[in-house]
Protein backbone atom coordinates (compact mmCIF):
# COMPACT_ATOMS: atom_id res chain seq x y z
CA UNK A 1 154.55 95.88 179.67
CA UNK A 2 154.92 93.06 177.44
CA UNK A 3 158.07 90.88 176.54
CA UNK A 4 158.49 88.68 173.28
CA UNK A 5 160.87 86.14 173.96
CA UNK A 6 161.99 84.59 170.11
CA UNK A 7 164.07 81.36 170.44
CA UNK A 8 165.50 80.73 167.04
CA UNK A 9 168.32 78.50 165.01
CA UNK A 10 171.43 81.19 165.11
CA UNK A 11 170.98 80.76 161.25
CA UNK A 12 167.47 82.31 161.45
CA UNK A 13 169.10 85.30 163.23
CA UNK A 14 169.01 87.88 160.01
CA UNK A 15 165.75 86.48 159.37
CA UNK A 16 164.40 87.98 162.86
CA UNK A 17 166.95 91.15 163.20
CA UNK A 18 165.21 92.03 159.42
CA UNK A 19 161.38 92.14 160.95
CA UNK A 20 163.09 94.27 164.67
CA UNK A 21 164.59 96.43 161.36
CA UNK A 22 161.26 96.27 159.52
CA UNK A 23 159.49 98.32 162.69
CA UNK A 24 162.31 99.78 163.92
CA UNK A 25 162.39 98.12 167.35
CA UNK A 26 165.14 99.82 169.67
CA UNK A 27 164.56 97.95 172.95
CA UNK A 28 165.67 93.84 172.47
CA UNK A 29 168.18 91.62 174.17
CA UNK A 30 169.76 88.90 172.41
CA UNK A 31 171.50 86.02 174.64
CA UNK A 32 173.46 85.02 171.84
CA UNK A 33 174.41 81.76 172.53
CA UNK A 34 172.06 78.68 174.20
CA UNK A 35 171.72 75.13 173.66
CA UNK A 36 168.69 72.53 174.14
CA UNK A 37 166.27 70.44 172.16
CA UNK A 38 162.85 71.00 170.97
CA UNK A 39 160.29 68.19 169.49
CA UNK A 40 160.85 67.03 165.56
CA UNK A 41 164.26 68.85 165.53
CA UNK A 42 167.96 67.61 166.12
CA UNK A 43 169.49 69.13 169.60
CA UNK A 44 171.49 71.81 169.52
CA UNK A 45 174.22 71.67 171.71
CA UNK A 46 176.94 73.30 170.14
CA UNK A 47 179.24 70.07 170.68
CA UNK A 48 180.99 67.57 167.91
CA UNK A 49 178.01 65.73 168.05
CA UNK A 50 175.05 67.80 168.31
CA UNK A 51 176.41 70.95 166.64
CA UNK A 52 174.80 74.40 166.66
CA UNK A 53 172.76 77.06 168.84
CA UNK A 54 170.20 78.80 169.74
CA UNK A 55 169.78 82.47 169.91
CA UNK A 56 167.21 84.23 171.91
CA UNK A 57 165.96 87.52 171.43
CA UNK A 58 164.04 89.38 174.09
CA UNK A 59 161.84 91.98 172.88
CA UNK A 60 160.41 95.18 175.30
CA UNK A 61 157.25 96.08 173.57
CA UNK A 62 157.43 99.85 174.81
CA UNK A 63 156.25 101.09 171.23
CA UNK A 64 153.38 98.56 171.38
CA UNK A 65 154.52 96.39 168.50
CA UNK A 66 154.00 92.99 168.79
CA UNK A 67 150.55 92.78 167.02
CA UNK A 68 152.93 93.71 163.89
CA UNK A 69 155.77 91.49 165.06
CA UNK A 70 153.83 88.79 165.99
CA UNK A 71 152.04 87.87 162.12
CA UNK A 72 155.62 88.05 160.88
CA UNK A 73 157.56 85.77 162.85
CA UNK A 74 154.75 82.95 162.46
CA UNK A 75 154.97 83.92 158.57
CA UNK A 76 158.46 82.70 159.12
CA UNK A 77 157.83 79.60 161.39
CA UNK A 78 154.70 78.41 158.56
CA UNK A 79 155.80 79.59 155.49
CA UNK A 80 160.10 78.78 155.28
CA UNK A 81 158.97 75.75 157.80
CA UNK A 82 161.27 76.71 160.47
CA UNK A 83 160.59 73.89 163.19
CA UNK A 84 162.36 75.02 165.99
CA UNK A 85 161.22 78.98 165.83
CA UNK A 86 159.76 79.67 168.76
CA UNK A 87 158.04 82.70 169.51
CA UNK A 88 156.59 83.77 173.40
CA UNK A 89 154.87 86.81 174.83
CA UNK A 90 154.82 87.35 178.30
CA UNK A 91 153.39 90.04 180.63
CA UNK A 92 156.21 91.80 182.54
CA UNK A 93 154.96 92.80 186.35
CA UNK A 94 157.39 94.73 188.72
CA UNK A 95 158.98 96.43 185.93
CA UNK A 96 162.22 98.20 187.21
């Protein structure tokens, strides 16, 4: 199985739950709250002087959707210019 792991701005989240609406997606995680940095972007930190977050959402591609998904959230990331979308697919081994 496949995983798509989307690390976005926590203002970007109804911008990603709209495409898991858009194919009806009814297996994700979301860790709702993590901090860090990424290149060409202010940190994130969620402190006085870095403020805001991350979410991440963690996608289970058992309806074999992320060649739909996929076009979408880079539409996002190139076409609103949102730097520090980040968007992952990963193979998932030892599934349990």
């Amino acid at each position: 199985m496949k995983l798509a792991i989307i690390i976005h701005n926590i203002a970007d989240t109804k911008l990603i739950d709209e495409v898991l609406n858009k194919f009806n997606v009814k297996s994700f995680t979301r860790i709702h709250k993590a901090t860090g940095k990424t290149p060409d972007c202010e940190p994130l930190f969620d402190s006085i002087v870095w403020p805001g977050y991350y979410s991440i959402t963690i996608i289970e591609d058992v309806d074999n959707q992320l060649d739909k998904i996929r076009p979408e959230i880079k539409q996002i990331k190139e076409n609103l210019r949102v730097k520090d979308l980040k968007y992952l697919e990963v193979n998932a081994e030892n599934w349990i």
